[in-house]
N, C-alpha and C. Protein backbone atom coordinates (compact mmCIF):
# COMPACT_ATOMS: atom_id res chain seq x y z
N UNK A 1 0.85 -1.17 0.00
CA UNK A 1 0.00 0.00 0.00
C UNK A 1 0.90 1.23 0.00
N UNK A 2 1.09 1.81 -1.00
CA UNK A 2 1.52 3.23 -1.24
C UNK A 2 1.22 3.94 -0.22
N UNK A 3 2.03 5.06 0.77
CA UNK A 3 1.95 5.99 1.50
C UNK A 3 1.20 7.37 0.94
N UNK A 4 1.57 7.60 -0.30
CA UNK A 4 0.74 8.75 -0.89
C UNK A 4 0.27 8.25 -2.06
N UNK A 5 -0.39 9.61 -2.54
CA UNK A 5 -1.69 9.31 -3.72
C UNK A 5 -1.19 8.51 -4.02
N UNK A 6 -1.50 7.64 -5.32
CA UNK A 6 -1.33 6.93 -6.31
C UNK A 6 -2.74 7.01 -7.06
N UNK A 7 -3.16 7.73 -8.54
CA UNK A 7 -4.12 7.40 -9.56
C UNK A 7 -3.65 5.87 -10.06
N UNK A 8 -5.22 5.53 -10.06
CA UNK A 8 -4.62 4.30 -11.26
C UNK A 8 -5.77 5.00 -12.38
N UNK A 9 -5.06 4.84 -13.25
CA UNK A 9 -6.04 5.56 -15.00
C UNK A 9 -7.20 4.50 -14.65
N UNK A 10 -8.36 4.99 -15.27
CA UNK A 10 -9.68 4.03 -15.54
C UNK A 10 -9.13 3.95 -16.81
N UNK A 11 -9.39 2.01 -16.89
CA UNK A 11 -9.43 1.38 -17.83
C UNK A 11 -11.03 1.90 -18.88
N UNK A 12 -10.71 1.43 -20.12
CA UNK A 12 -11.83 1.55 -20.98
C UNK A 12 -12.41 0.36 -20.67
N UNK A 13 -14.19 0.67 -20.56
CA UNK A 13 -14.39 -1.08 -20.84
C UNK A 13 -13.73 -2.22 -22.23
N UNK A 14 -13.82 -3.03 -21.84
CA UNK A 14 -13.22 -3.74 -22.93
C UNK A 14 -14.50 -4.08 -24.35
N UNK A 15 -14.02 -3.58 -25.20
CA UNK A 15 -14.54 -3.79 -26.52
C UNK A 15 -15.32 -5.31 -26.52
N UNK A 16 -16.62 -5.60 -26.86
CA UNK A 16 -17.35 -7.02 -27.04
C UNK A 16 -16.36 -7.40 -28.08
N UNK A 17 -16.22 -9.01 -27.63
CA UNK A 17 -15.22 -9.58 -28.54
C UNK A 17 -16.60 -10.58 -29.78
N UNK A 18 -15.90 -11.05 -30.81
CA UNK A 18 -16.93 -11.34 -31.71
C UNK A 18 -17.09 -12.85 -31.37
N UNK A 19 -17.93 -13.29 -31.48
CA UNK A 19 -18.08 -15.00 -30.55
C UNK A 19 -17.59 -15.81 -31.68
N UNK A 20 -17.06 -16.27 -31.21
CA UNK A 20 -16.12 -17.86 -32.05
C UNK A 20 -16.69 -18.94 -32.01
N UNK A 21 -17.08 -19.24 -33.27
CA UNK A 21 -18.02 -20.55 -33.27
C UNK A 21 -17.14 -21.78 -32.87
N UNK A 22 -15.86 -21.82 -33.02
CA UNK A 22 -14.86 -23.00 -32.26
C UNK A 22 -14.73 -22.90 -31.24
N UNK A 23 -14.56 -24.24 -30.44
CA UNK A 23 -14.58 -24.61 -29.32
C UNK A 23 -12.79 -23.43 -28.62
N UNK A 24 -13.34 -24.16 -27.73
CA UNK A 24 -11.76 -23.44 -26.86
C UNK A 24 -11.59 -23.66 -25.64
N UNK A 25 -10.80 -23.56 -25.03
CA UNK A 25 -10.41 -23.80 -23.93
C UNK A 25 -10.91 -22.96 -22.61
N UNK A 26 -10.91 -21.28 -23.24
CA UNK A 26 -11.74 -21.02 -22.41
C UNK A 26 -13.09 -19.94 -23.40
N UNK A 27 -13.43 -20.58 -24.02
CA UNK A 27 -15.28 -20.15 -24.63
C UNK A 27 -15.95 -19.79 -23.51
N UNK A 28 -16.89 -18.77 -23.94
CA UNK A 28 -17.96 -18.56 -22.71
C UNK A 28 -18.81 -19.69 -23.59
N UNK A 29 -19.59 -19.96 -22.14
CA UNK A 29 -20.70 -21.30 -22.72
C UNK A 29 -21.97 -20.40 -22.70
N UNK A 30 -22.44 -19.33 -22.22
CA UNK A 30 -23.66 -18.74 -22.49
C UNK A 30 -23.36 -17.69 -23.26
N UNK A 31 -24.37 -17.90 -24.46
CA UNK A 31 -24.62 -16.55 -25.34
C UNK A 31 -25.39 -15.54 -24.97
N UNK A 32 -25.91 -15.65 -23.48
CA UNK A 32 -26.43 -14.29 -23.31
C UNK A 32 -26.01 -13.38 -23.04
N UNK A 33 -26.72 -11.75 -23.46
CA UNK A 33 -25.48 -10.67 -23.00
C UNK A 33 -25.50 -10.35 -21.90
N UNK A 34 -24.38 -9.70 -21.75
CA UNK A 34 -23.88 -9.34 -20.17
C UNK A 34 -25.37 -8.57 -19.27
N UNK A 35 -25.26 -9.09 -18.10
CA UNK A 35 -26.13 -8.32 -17.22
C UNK A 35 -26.12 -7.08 -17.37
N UNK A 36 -27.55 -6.17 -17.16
CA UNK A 36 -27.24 -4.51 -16.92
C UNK A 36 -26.35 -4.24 -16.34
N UNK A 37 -26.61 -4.81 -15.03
CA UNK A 37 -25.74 -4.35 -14.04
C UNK A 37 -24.08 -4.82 -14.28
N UNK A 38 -23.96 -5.51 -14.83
CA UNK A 38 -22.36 -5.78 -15.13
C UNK A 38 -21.97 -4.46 -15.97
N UNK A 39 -22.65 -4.51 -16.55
CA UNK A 39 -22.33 -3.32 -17.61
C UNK A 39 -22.72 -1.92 -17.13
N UNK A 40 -22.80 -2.02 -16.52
CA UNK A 40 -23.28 -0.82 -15.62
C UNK A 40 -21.98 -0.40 -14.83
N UNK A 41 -21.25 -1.50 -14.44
CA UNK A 41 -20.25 -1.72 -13.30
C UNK A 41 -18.82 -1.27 -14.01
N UNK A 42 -19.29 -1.85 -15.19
CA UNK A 42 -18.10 -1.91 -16.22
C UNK A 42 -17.69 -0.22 -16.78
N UNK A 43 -18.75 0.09 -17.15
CA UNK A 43 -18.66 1.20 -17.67
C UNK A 43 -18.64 2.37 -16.62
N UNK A 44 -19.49 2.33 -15.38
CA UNK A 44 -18.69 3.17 -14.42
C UNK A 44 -17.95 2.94 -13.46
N UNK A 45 -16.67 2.43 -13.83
CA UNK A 45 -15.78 1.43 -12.95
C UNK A 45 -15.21 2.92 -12.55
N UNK A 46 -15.20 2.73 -10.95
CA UNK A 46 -14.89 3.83 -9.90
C UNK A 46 -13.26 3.69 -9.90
N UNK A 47 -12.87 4.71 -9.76
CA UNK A 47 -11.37 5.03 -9.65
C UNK A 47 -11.18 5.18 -8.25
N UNK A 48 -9.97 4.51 -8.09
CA UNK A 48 -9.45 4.26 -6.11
C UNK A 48 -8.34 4.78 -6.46
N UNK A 49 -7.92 6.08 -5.47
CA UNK A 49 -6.76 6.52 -4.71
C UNK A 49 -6.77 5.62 -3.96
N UNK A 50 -5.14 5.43 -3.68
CA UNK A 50 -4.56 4.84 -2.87
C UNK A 50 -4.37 5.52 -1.64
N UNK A 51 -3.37 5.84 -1.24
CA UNK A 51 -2.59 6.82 -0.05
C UNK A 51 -2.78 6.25 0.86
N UNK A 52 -2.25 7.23 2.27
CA UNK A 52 -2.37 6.57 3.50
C UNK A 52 -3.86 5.91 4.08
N UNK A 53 -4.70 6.51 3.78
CA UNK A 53 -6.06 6.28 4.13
C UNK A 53 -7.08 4.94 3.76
N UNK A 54 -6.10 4.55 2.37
CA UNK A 54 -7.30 3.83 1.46
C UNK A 54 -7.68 4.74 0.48
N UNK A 55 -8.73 3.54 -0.34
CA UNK A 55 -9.19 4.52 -1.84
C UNK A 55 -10.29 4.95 -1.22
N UNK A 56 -10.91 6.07 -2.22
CA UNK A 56 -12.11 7.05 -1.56
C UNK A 56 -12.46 6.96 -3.43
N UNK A 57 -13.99 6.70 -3.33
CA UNK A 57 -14.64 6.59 -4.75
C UNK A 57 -14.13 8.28 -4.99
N UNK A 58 -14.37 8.03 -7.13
CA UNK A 58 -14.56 9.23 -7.70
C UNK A 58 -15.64 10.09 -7.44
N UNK A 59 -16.04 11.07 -8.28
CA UNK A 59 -17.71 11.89 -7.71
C UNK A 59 -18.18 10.92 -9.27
N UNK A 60 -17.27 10.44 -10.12
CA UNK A 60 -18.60 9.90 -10.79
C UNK A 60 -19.13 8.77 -10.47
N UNK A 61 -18.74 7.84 -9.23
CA UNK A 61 -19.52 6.92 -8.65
C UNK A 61 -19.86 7.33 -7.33
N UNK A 62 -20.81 8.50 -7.00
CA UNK A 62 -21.08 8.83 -6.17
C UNK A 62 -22.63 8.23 -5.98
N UNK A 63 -23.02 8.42 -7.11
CA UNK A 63 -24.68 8.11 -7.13
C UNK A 63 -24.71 7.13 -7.61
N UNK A 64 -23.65 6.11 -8.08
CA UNK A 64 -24.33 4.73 -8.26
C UNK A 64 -24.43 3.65 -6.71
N UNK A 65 -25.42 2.62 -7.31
CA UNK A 65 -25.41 2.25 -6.13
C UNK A 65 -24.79 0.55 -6.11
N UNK A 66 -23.93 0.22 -4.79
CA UNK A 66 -23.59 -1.05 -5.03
C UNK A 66 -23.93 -2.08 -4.41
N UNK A 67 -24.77 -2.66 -5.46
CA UNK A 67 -25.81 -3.94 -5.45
C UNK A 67 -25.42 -5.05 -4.17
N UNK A 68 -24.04 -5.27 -5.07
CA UNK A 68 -23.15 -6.21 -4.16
C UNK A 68 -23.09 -6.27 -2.78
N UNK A 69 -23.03 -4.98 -2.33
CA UNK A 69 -23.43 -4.82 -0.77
C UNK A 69 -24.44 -4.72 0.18
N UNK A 70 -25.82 -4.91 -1.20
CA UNK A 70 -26.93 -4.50 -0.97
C UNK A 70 -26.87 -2.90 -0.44
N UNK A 71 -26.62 -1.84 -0.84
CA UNK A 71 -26.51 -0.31 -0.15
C UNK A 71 -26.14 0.33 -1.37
N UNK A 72 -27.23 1.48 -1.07
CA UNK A 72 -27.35 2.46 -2.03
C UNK A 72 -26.52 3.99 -1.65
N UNK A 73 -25.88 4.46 -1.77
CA UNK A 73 -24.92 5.76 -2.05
C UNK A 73 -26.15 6.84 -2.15
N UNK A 74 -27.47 7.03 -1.50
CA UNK A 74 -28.08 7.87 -2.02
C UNK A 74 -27.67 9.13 -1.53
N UNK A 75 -27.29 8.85 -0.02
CA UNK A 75 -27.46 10.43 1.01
C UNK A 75 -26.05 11.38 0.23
N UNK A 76 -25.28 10.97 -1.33
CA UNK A 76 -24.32 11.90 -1.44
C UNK A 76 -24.53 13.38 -1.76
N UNK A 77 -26.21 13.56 -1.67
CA UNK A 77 -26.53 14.56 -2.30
C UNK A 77 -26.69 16.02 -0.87
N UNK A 78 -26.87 15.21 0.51
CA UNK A 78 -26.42 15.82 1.52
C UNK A 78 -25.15 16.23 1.94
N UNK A 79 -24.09 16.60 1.06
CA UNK A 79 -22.58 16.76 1.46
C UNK A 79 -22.31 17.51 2.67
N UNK A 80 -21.56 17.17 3.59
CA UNK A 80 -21.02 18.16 4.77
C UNK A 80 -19.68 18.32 3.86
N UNK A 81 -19.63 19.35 3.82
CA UNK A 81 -18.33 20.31 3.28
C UNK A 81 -17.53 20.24 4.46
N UNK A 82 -16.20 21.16 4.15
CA UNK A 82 -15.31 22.04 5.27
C UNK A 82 -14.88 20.59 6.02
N UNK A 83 -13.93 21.35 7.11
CA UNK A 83 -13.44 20.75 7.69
C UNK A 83 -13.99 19.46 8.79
N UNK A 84 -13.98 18.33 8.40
CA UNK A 84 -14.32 17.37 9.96
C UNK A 84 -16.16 17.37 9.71
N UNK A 85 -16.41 17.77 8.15
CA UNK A 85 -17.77 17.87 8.20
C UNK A 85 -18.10 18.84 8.76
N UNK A 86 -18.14 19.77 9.13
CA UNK A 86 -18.55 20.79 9.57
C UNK A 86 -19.14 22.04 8.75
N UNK A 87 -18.23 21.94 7.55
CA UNK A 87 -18.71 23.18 6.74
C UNK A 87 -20.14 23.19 5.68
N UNK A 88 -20.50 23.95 4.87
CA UNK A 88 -21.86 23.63 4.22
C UNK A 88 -22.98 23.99 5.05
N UNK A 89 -24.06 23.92 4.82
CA UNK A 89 -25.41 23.96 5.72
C UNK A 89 -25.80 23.54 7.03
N UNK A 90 -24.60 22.61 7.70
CA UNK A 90 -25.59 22.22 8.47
C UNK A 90 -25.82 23.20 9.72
N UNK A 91 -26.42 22.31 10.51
CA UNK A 91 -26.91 23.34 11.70
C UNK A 91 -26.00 24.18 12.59
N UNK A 92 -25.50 25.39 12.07
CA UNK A 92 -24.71 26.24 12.32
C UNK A 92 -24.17 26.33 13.98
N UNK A 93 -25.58 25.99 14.63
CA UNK A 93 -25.56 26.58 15.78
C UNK A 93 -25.07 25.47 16.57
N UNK A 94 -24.81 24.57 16.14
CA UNK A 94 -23.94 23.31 17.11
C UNK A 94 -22.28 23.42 16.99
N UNK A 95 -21.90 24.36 16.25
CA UNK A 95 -20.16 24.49 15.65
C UNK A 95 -19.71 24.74 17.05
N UNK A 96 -18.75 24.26 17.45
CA UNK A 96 -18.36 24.25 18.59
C UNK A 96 -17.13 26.11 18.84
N UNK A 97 -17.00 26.15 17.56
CA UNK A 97 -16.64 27.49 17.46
C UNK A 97 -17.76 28.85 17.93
N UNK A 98 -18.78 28.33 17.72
CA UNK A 98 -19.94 29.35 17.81
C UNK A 98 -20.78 29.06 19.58
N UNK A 99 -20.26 27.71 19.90
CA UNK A 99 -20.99 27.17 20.90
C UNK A 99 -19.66 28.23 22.03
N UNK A 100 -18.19 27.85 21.84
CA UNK A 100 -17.67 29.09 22.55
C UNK A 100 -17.67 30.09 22.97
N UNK A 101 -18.16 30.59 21.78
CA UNK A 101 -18.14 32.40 21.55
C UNK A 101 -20.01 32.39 22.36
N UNK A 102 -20.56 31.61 22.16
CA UNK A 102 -21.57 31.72 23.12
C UNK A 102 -21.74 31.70 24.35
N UNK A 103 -20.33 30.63 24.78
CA UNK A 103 -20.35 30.25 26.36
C UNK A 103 -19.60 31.53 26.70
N UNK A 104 -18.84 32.44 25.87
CA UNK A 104 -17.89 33.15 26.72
C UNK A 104 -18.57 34.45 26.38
N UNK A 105 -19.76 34.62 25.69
CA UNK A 105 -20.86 35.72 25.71
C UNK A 105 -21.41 35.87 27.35
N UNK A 106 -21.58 34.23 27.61
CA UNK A 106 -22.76 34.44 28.89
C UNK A 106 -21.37 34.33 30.13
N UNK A 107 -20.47 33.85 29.70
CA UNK A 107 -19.79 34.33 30.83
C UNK A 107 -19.08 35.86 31.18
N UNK A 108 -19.23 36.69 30.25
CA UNK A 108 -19.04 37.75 30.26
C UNK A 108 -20.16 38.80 30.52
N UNK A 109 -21.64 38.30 30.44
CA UNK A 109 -22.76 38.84 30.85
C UNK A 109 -22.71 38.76 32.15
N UNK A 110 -22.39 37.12 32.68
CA UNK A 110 -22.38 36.63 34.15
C UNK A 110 -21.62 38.07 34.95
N UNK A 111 -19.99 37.96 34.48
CA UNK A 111 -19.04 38.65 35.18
C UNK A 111 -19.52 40.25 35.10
N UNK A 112 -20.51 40.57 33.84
CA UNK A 112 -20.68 42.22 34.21
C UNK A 112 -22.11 42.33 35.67
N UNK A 113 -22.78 41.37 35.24
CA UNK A 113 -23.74 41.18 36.59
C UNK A 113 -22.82 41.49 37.55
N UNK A 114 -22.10 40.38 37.87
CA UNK A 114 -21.19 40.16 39.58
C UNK A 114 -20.66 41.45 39.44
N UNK A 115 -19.93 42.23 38.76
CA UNK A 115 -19.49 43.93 39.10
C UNK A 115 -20.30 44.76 39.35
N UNK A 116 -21.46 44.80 38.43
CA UNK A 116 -22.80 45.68 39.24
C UNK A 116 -22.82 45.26 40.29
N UNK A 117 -22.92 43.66 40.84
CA UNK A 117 -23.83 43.83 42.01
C UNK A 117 -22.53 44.60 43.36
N UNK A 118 -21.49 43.80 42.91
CA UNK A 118 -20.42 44.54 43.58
C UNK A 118 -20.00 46.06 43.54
N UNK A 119 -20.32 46.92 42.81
CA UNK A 119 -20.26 48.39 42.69
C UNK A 119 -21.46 48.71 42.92
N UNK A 120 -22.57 48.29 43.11
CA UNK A 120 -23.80 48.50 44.20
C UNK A 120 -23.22 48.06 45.23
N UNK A 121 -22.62 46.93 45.96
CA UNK A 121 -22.19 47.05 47.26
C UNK A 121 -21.18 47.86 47.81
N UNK A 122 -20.51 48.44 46.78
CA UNK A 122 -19.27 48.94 47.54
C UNK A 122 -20.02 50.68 47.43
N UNK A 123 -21.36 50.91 46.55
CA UNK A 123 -21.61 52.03 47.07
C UNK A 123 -22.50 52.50 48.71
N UNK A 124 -22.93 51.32 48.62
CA UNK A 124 -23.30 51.07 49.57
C UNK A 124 -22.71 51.12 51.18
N UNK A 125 -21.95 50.67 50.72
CA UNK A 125 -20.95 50.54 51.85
C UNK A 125 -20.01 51.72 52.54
N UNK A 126 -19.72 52.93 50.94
CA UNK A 126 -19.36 54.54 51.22
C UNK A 126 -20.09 54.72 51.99
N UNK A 127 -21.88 54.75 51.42
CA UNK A 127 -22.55 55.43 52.29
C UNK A 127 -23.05 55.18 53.53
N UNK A 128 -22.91 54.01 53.91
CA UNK A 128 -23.14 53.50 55.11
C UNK A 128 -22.08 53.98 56.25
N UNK A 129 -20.27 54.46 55.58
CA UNK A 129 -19.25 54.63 56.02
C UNK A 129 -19.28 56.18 56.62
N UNK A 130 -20.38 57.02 55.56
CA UNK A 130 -20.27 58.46 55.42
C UNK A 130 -21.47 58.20 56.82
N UNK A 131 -22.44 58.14 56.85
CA UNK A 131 -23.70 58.55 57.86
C UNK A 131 -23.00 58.07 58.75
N UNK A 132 -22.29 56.90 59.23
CA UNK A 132 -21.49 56.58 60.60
C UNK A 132 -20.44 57.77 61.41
N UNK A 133 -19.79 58.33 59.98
CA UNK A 133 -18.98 59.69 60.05
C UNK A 133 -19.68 60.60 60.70
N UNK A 134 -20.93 60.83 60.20
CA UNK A 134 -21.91 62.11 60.32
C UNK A 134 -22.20 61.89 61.70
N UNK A 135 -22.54 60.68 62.25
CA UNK A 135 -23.13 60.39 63.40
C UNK A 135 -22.17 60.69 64.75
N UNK A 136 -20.99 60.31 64.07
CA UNK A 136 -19.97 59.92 65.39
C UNK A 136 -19.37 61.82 65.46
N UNK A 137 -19.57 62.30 64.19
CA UNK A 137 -19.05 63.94 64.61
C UNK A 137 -20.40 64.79 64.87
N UNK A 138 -21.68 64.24 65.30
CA UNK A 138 -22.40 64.93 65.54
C UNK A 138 -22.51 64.41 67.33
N UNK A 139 -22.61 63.37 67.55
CA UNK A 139 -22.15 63.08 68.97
C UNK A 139 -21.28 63.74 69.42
N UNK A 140 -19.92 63.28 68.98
CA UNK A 140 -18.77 64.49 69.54
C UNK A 140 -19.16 66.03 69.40
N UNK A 141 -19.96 66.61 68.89
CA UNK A 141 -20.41 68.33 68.99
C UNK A 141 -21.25 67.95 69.95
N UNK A 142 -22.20 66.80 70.70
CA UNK A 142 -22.90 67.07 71.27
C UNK A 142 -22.22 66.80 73.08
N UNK A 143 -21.06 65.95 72.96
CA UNK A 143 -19.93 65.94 74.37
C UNK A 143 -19.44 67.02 73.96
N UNK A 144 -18.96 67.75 72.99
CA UNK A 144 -18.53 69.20 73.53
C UNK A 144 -19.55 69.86 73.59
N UNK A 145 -20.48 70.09 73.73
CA UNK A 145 -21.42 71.39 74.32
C UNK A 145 -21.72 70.39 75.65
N UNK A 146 -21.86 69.46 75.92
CA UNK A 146 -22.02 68.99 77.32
C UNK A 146 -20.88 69.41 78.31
N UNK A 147 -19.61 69.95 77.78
CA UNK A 147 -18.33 69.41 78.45
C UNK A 147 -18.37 71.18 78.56
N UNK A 148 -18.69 72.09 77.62
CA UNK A 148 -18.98 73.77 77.78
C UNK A 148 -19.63 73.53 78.84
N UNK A 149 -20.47 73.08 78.88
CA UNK A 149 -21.65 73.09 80.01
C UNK A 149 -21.14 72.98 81.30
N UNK A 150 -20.90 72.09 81.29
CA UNK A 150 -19.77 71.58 82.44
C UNK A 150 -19.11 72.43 82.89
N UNK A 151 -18.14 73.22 82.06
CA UNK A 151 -17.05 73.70 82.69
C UNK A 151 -17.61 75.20 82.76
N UNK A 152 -18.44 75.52 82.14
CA UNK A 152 -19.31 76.83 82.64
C UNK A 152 -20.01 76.47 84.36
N UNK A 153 -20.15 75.43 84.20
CA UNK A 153 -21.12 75.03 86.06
C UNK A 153 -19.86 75.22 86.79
N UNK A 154 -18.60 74.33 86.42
CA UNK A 154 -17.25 74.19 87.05
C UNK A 154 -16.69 75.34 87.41
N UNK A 155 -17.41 76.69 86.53
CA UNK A 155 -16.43 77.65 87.02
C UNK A 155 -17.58 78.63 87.77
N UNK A 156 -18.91 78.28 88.11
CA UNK A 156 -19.72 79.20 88.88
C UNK A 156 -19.17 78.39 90.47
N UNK A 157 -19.34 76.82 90.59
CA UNK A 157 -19.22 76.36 91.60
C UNK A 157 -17.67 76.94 92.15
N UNK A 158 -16.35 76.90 91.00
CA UNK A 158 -15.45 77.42 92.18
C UNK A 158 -15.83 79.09 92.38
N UNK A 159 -16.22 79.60 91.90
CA UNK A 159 -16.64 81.08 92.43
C UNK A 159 -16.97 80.89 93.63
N UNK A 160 -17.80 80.33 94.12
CA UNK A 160 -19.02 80.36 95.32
C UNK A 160 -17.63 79.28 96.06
N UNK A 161 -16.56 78.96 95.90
CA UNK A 161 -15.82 78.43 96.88
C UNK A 161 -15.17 78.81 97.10
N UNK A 162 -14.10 80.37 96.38
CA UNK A 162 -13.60 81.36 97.12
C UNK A 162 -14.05 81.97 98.41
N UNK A 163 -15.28 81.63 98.33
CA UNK A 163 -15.96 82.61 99.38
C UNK A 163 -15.30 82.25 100.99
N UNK A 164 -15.40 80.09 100.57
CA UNK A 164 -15.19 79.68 101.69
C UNK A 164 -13.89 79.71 102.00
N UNK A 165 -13.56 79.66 103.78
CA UNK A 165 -12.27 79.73 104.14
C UNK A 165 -12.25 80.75 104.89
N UNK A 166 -12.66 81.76 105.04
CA UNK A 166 -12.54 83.37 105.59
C UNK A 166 -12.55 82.66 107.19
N UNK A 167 -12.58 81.57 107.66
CA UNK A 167 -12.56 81.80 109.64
C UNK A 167 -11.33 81.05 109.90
N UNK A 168 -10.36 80.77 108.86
CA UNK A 168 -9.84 79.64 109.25
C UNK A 168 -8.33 79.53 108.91
């Protein structure tokens, strides 16, 4: 078996030979003519490449069909083209090229979701950071006016304790 191509030429059918009324050694013994189908076979005798693979019929025995195996060659009229079968008509949407670019559509929808929801939380979270701010410096204004307070009382009470001491 040859590693690469190899054509073999299609033979011509062979010319009907003229029947010989003498005997012979090897005479056909029936005068009937050849079957359709022999002649059918004969005349579209399929050409085999060789190569690494094996032979692969011509396209002109694409549509015949072989008896011999009982199986008919009909579906050649459905061709998958392109690569691995893939190319031609068929159902586009199973190409595993397209099935990608789909999975990494929705995973890129997925990942812009998860950032919204995360840049909604992290605004969230400013503002939750800011009103805690607001709260804790409005408390502290409210211990310093307590602590004014205070030290306004702190300084009437030592007034009124100068007083004391005068007997002693």
């Amino acid at each position: 078996m040859p590693l690469f191509k190899s054509n073999r030429p299609v033979t011509p059918p062979p010319a009907p030979e003229p029947e010989h009324k003498s005997g012979g050694l090897f005479r056909r013994r029936s005068h009937s003519p050849a079957t359709t189908q022999d002649s059918y076979r004969t005349s579209e005798t399929s050409q085999t490449n060789g190569g690494f693979f094996g032979g692969r019929r011509s396209s002109r025995d694409t549509h015949s069909s072989d008896s011999s195996l009982g199986r008919s060659n009909t579906t050649s009229t459905k061709k998958k083209g392109g690569f691995l079968g893939i190319g031609g008509h068929p159902d586009v949407s199973q190409d595993p090229s397209i099935m990608a670019a789909r999975r990494k559509v929705a995973e890129a929808e997925e990942s812009e979701r998860a950032a919204d929801r995360a840049l909604a939380e992290a605004r969230a979270s400013v503002r939750d950071a800011r009103e805690h701010v607001k709260y804790i410096e409005r408390e502290a204004h409210e211990e310093s006016l307590r602590a004014k307070a205070k030290q306004a009382e702190a300084k009437i009470i030592h007034k009124t304790v100068g007083n004391l001491g005068r007997h002693g």
